[in-house]
PDB file of N, CA and C in Angstrom:
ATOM      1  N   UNK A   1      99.969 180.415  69.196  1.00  0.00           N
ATOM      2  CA  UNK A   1      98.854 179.805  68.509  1.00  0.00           C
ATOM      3  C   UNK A   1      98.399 178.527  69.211  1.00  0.00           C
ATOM      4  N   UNK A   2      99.455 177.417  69.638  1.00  0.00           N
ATOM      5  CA  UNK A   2      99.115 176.608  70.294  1.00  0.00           C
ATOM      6  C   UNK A   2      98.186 176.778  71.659  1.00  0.00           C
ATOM      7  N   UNK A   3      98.951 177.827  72.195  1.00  0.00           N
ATOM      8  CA  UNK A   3      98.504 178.009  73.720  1.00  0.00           C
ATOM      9  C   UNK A   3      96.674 178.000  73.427  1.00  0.00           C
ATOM     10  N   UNK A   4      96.876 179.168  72.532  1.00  0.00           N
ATOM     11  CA  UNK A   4      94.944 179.163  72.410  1.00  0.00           C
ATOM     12  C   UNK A   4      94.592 178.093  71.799  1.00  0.00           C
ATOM     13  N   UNK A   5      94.617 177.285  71.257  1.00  0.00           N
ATOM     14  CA  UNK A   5      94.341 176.358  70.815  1.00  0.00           C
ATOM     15  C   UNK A   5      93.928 175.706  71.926  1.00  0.00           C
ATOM     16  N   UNK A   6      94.801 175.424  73.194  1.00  0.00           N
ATOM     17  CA  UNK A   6      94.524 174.418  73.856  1.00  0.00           C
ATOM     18  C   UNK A   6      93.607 175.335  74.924  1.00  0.00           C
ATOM     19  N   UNK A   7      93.396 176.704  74.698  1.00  0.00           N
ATOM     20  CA  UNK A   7      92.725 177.475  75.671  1.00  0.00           C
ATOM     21  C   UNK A   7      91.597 177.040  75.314  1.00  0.00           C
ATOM     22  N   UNK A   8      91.104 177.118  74.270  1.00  0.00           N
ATOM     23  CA  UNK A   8      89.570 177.038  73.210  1.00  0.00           C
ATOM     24  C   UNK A   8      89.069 175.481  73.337  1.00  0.00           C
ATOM     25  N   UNK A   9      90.097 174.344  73.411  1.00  0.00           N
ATOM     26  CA  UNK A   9      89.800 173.255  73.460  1.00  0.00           C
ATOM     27  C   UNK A   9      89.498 172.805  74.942  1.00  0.00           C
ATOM     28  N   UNK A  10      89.925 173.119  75.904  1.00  0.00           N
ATOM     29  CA  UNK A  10      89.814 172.947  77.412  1.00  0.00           C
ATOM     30  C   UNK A  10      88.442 173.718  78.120  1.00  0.00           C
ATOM     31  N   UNK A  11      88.366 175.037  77.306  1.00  0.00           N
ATOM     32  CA  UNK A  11      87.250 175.965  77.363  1.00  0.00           C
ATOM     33  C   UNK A  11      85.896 174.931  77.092  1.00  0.00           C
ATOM     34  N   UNK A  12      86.202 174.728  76.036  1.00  0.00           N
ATOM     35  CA  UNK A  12      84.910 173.697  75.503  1.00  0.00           C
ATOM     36  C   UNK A  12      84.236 172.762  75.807  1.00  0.00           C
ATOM     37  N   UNK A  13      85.166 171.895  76.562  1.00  0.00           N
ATOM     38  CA  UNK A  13      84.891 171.048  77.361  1.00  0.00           C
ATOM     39  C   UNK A  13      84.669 171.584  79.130  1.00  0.00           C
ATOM     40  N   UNK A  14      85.299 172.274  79.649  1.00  0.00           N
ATOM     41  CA  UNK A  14      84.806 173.019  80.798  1.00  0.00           C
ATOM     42  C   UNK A  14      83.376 172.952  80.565  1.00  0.00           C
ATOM     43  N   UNK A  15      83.331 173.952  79.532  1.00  0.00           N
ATOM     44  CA  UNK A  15      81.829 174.313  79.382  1.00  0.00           C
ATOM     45  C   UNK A  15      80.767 173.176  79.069  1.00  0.00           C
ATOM     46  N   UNK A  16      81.348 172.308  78.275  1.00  0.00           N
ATOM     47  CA  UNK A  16      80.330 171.028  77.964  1.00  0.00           C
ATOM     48  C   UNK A  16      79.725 170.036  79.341  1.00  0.00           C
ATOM     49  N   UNK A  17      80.637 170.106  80.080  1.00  0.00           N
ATOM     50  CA  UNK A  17      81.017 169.332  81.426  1.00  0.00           C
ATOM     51  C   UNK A  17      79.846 170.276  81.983  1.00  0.00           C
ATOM     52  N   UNK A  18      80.050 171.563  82.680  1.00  0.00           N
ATOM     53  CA  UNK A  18      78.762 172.451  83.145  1.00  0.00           C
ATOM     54  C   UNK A  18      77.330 172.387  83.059  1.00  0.00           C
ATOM     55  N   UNK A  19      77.333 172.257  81.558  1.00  0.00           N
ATOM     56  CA  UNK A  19      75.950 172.089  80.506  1.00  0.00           C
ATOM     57  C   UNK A  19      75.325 170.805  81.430  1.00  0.00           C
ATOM     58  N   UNK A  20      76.439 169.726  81.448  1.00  0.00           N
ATOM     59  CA  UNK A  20      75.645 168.748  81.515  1.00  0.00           C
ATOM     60  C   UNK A  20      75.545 168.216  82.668  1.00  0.00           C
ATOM     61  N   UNK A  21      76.168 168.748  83.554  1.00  0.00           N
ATOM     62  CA  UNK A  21      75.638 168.991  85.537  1.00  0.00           C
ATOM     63  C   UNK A  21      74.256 169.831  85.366  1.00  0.00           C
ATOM     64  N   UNK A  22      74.500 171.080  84.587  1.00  0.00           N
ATOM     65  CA  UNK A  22      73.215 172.038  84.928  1.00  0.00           C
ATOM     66  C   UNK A  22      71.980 170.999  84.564  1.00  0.00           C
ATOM     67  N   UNK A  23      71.977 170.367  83.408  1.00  0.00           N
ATOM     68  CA  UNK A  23      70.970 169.999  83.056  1.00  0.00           C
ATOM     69  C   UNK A  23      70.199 168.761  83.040  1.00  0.00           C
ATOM     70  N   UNK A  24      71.194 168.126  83.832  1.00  0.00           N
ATOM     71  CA  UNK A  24      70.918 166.758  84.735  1.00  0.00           C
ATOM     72  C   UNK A  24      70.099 166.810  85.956  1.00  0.00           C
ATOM     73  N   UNK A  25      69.683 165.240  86.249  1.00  0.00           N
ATOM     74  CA  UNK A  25      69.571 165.241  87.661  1.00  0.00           C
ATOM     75  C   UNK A  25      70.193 164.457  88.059  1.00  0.00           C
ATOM     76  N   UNK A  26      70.245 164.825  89.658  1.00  0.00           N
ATOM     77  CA  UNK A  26      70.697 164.165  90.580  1.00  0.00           C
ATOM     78  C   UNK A  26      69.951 164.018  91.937  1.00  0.00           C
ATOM     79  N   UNK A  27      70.168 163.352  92.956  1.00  0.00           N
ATOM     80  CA  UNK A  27      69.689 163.094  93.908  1.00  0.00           C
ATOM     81  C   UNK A  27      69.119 164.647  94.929  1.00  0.00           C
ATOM     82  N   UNK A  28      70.495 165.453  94.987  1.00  0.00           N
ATOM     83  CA  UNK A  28      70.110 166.372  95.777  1.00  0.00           C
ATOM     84  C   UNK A  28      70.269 167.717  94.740  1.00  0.00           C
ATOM     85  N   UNK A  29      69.623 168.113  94.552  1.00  0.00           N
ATOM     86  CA  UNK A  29      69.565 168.821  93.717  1.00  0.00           C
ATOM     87  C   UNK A  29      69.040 170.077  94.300  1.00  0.00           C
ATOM     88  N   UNK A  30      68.877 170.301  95.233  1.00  0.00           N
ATOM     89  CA  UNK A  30      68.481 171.557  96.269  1.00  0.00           C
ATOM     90  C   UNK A  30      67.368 172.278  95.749  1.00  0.00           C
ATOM     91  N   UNK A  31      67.095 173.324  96.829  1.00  0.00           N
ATOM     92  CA  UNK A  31      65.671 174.088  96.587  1.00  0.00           C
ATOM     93  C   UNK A  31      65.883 174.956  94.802  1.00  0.00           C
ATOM     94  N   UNK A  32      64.676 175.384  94.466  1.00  0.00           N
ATOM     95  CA  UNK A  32      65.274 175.969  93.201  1.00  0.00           C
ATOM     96  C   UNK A  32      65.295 177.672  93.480  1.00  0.00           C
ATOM     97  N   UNK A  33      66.292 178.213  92.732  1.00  0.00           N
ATOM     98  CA  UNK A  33      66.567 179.759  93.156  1.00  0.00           C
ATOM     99  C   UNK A  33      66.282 180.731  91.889  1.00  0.00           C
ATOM    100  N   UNK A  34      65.945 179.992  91.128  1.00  0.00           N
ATOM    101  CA  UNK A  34      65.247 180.722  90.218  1.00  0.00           C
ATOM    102  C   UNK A  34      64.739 179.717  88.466  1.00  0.00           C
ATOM    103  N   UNK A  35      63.546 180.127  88.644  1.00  0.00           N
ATOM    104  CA  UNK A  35      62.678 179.284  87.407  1.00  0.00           C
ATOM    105  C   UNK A  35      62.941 179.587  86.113  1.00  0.00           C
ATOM    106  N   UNK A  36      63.544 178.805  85.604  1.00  0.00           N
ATOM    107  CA  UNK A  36      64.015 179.243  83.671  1.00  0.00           C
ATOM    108  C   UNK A  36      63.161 179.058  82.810  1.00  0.00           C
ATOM    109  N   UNK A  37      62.359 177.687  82.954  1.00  0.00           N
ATOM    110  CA  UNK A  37      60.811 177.687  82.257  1.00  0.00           C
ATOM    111  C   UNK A  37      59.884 177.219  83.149  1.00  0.00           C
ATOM    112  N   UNK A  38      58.900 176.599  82.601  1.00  0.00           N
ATOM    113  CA  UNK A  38      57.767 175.945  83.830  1.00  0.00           C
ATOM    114  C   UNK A  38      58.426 174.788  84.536  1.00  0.00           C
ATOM    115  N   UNK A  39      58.775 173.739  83.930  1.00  0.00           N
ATOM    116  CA  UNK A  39      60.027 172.565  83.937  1.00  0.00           C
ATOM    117  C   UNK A  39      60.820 172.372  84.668  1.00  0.00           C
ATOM    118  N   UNK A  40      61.928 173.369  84.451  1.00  0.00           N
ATOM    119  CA  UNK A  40      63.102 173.730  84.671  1.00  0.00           C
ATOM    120  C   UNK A  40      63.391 174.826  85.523  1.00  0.00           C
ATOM    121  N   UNK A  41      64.448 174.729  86.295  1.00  0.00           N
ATOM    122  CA  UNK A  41      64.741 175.832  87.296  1.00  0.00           C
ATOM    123  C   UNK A  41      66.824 176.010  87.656  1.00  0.00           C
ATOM    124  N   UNK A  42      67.037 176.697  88.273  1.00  0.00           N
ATOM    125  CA  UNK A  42      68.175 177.319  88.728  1.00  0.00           C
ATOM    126  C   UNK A  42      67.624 176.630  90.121  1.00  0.00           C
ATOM    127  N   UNK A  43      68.801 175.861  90.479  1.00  0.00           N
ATOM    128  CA  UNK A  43      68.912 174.467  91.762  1.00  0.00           C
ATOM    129  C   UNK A  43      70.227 175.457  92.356  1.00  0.00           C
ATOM    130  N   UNK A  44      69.973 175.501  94.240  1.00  0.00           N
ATOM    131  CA  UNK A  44      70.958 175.614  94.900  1.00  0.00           C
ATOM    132  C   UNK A  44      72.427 174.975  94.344  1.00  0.00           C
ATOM    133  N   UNK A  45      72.723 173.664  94.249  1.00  0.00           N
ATOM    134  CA  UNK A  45      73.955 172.929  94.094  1.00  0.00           C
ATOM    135  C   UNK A  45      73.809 173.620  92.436  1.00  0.00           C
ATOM    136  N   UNK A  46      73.415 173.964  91.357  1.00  0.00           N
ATOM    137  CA  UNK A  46      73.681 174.638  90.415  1.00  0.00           C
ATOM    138  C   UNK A  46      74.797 175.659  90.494  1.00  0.00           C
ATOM    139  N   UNK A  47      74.554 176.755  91.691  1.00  0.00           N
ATOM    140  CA  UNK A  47      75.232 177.724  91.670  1.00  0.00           C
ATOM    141  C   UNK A  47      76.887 177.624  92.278  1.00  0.00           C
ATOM    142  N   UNK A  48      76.916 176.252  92.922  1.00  0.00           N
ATOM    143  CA  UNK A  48      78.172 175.903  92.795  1.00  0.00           C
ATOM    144  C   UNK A  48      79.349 175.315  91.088  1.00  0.00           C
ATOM    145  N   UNK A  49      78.084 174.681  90.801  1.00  0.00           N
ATOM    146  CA  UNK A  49      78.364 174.260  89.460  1.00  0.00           C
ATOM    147  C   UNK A  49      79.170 175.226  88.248  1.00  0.00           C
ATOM    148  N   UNK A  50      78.003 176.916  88.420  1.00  0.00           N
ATOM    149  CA  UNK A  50      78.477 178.055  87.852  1.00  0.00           C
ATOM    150  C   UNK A  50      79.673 178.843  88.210  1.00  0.00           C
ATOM    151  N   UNK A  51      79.948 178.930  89.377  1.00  0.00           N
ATOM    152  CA  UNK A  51      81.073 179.332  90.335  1.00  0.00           C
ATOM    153  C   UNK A  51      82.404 178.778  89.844  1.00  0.00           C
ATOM    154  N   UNK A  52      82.122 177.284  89.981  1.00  0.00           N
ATOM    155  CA  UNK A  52      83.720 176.583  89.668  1.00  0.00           C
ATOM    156  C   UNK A  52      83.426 176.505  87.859  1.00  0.00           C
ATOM    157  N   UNK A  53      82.474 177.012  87.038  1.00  0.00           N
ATOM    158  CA  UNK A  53      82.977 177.668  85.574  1.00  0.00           C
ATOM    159  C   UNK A  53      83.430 178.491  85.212  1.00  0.00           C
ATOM    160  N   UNK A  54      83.069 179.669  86.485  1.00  0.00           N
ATOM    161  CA  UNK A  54      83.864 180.812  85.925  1.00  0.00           C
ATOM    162  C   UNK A  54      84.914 181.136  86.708  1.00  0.00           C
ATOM    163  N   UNK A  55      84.995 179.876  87.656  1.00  0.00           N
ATOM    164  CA  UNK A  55      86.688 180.349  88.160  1.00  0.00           C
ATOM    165  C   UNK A  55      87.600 179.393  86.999  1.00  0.00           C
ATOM    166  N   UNK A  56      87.317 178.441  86.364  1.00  0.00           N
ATOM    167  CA  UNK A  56      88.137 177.683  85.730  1.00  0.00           C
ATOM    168  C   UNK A  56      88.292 178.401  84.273  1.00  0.00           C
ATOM    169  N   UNK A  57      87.079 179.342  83.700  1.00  0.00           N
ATOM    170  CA  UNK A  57      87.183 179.987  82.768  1.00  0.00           C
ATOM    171  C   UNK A  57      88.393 181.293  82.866  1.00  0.00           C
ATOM    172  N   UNK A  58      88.390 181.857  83.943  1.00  0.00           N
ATOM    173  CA  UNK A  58      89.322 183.088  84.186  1.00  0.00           C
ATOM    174  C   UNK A  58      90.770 182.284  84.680  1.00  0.00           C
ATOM    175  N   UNK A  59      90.605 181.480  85.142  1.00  0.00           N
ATOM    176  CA  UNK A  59      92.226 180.671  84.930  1.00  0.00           C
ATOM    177  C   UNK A  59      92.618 180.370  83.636  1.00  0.00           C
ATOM    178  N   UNK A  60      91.266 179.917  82.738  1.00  0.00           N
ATOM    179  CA  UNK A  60      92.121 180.087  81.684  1.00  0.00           C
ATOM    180  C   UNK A  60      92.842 180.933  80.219  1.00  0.00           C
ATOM    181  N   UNK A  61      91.787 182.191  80.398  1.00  0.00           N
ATOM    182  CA  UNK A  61      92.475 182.884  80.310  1.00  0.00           C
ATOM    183  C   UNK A  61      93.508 183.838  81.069  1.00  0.00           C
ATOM    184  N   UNK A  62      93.770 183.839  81.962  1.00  0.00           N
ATOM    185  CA  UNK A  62      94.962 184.093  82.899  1.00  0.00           C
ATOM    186  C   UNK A  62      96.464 183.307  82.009  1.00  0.00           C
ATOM    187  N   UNK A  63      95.878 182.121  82.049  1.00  0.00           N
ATOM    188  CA  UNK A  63      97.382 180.878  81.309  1.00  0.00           C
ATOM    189  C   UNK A  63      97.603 181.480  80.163  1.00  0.00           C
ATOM    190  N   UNK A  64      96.239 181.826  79.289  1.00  0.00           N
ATOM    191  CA  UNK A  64      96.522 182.077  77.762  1.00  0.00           C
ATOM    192  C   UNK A  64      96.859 183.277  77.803  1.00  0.00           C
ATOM    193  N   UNK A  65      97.422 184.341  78.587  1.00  0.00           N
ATOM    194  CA  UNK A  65      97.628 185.955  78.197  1.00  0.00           C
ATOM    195  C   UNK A  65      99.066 185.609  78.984  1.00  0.00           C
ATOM    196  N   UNK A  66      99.010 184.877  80.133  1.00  0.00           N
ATOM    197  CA  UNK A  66     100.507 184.770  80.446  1.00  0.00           C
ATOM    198  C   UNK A  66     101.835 184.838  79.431  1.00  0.00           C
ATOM    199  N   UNK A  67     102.783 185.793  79.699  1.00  0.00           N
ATOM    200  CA  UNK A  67     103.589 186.142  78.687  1.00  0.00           C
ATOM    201  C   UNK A  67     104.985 184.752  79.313  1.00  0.00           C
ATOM    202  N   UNK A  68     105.427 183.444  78.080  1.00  0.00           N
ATOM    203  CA  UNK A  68     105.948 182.830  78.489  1.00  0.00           C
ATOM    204  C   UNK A  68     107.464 183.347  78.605  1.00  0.00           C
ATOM    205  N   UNK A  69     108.591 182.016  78.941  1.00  0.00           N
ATOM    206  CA  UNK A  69     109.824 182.648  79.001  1.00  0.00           C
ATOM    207  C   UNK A  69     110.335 181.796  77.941  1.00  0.00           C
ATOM    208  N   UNK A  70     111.160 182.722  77.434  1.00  0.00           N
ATOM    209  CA  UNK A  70     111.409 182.280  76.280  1.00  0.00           C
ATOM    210  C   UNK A  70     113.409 182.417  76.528  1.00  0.00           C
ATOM    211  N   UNK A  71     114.120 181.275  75.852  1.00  0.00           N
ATOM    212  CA  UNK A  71     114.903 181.373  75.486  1.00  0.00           C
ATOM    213  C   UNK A  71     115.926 181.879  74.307  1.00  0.00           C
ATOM    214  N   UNK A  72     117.116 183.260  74.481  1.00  0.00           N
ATOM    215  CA  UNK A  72     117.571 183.922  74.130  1.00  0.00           C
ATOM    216  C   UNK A  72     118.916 182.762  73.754  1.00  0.00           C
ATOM    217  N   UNK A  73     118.971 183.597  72.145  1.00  0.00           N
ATOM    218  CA  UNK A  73     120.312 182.977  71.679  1.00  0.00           C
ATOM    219  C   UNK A  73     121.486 183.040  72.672  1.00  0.00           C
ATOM    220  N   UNK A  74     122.158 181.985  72.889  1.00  0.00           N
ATOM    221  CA  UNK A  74     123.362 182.289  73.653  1.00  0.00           C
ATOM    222  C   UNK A  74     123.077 181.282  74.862  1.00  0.00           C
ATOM    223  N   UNK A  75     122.209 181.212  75.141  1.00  0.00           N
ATOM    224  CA  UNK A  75     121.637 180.182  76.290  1.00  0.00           C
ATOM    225  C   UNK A  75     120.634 180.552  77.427  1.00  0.00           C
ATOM    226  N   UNK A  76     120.668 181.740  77.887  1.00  0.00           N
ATOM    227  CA  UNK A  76     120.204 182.439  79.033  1.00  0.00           C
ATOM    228  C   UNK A  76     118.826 182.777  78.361  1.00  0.00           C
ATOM    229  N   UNK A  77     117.858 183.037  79.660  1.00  0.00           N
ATOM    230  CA  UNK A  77     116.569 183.106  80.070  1.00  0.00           C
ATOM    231  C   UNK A  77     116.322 184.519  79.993  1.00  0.00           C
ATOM    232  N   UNK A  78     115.548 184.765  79.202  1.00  0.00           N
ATOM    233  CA  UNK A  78     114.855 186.163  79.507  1.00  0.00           C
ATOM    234  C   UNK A  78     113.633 186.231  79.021  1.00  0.00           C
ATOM    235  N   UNK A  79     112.809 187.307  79.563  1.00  0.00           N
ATOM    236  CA  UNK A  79     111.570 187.186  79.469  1.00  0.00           C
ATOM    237  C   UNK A  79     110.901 188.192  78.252  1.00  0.00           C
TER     238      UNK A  79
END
């Protein structure tokens, strides 16, 4: 229960953190690669932005399905 807990809470913020690169500016903000409204667009350095979300998203569920090791009466390690 914990583990997801802290999956859902880390998730959230990943994602909040993303939101608010995507939807900022910054200096270099590269050519745009695709237009979302008249306004607004999909920026080269964006698609790095998306990349390292969904590699940090599939790490974390990777952690949260990981089956831990748990300790057996008696003292010894088993899985």
């Amino acid at each position: 229960m914990l583990r997801w807990l802290c999956t859902l809470v880390t998730g959230g913020v990943l994602t909040g953190f993303t939101f608010l690169l995507i939807t900022g500016r910054y200096i270099h903000d590269g050519p745009v690669v695709a237009s979302v409204t008249r306004n607004h667009g999909l920026h080269a350095g964006d698609v790095f932005v998306l990349a390292g979300w969904a590699v940090g998203m599939v790490s974390l569920v990777a952690l949260a399905l990981m089956q831990g090791r748990r300790r057996e009466p008696g003292g010894t390690i088993g899985r």
